[in-house]
Protein backbone atom coordinates (compact mmCIF):
# COMPACT_ATOMS: atom_id res chain seq x y z
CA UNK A 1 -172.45 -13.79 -120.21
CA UNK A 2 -168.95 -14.94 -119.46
CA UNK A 3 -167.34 -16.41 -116.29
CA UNK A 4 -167.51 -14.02 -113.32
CA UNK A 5 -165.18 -14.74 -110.51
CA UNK A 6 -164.85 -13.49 -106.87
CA UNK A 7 -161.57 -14.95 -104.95
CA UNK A 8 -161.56 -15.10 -101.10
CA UNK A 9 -158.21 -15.18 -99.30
CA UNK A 10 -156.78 -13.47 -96.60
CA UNK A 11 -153.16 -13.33 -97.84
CA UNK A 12 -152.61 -10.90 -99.97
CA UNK A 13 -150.14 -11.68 -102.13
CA UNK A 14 -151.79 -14.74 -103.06
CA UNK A 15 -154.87 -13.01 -103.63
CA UNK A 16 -153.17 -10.75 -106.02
CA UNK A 17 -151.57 -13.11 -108.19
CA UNK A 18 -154.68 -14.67 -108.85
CA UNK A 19 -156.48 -11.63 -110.23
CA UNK A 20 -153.35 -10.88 -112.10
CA UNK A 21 -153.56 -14.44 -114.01
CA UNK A 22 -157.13 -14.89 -114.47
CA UNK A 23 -157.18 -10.67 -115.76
CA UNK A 24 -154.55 -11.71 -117.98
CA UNK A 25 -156.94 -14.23 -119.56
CA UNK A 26 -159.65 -11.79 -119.97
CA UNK A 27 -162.01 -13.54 -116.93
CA UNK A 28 -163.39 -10.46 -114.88
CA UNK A 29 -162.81 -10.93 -111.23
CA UNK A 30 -163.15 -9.22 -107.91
CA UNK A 31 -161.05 -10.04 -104.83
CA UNK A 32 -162.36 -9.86 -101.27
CA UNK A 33 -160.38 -10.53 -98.01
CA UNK A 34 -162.68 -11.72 -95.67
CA UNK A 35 -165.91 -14.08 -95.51
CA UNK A 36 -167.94 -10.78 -94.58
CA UNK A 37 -166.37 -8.52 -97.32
CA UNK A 38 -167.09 -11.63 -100.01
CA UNK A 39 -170.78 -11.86 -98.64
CA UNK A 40 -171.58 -8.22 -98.79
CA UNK A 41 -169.63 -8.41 -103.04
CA UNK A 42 -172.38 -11.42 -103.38
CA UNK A 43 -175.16 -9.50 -102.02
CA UNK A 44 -174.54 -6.45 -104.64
CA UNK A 45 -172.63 -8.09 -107.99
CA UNK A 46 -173.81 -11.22 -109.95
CA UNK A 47 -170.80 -13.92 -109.55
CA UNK A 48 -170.52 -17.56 -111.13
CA UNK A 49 -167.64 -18.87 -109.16
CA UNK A 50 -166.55 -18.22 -105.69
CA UNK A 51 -162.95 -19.27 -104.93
CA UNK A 52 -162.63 -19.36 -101.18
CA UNK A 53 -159.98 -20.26 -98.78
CA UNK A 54 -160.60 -22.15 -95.89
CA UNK A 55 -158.48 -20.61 -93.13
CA UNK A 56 -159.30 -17.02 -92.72
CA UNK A 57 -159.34 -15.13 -89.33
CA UNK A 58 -162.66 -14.23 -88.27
CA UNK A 59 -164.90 -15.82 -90.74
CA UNK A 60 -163.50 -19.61 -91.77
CA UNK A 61 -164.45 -20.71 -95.33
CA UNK A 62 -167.06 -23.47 -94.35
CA UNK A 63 -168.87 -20.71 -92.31
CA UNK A 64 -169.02 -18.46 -95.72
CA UNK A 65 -169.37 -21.06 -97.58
CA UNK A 66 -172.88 -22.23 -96.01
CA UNK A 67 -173.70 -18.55 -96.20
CA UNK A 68 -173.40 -18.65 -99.33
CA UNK A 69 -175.25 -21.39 -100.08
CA UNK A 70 -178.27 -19.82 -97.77
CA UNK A 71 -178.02 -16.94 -99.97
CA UNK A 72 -177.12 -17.55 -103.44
CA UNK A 73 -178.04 -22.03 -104.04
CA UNK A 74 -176.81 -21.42 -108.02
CA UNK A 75 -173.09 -19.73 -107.17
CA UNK A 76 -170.69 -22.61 -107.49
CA UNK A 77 -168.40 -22.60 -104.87
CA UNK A 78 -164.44 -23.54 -105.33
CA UNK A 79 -162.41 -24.27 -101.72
CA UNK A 80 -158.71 -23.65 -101.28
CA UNK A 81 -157.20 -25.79 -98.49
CA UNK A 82 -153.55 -25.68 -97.71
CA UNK A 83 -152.00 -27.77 -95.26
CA UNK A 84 -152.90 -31.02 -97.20
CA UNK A 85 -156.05 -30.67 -95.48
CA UNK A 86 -158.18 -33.20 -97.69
CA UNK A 87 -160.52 -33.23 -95.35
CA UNK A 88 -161.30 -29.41 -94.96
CA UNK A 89 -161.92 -30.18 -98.82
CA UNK A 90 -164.01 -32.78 -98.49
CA UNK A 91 -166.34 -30.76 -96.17
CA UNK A 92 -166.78 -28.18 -98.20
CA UNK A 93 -168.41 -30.75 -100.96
CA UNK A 94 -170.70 -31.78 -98.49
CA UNK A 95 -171.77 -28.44 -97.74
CA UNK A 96 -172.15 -27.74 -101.49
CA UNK A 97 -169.13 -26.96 -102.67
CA UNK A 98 -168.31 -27.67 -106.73
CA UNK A 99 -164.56 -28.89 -106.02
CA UNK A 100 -161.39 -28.09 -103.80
CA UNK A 101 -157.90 -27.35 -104.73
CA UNK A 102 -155.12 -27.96 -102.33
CA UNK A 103 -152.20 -24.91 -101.92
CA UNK A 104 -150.03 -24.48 -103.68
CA UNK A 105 -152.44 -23.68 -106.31
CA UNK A 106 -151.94 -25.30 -110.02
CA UNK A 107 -153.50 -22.21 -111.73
CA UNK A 108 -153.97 -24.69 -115.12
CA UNK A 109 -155.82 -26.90 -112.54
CA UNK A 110 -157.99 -24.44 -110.80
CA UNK A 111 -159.33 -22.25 -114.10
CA UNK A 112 -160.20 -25.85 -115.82
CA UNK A 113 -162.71 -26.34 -112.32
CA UNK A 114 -163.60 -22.36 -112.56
CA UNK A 115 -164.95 -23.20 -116.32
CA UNK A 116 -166.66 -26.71 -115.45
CA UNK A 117 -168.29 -25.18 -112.02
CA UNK A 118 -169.32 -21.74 -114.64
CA UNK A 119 -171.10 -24.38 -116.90
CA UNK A 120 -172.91 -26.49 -113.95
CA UNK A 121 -174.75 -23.15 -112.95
CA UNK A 122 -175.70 -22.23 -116.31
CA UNK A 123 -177.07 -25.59 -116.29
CA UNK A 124 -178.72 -25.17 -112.90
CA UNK A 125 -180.58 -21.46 -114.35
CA UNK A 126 -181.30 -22.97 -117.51
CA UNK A 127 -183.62 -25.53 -115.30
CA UNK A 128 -184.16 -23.29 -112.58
CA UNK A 129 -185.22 -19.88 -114.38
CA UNK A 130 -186.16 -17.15 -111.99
């Protein structure tokens, strides 16, 4: 099965120029607005690739992003920091995160780390079968 994505951001217009360019290259995603709206997706749908934003109201990325972790170890987790905040970034790794990308987005950039972080979880199932 191909790369599944679910994108996390609270501003809207980002989030919908993201599913616009990765639709447009035939990559199904979902978008959710929130941390709790992305959790309950995660809970229901299969996903590869989670790209999440860091500074959300409510629900902040590294708090969804160890949630996820809890929940689903395999989903490879992509963070979006703006603000030059390297270190938000660098965080997230810790926590388990595949790779950040700093806003503005490079879109060439940030599908080349969707595909790599897709291929380390089929690596991670292949040695890890259920």
């Amino acid at each position: 099965m191909g790369l599944r994505v679910l994108a996390v951001d609270d501003e809207a217009d980002f989030i919908e120029t993201l599913v616009k360019r990765f639709t447009y290259r035939q990559i199904p995603v979902t978008a959710a607005a929130s941390g709790p709206e992305a959790l309950a997706l995660l809970d229901r749908e299969p996903f590869d690739v989670v790209i999440l934003d860091m500074r959300m109201p409510g629900m902040d990325g590294l708090t969804v992003l160890r949630e996820i972790k809890k929940r689903h170890p395999l989903v490879e987790v992509i963070i979006l920091t703006g603000h030059a905040s390297v270190e938000a970034g660098m965080q997230g790794m810790s926590l388990g995160a595949y790779d950040y990308v700093l806003k503005p987005v490079d879109f060439g950039e940030l599908l080349e780390k969707a595909k790599k972080a897709h291929e380390r979880k089929k690596l991670h199932e292949a040695r890890n079968p259920a």
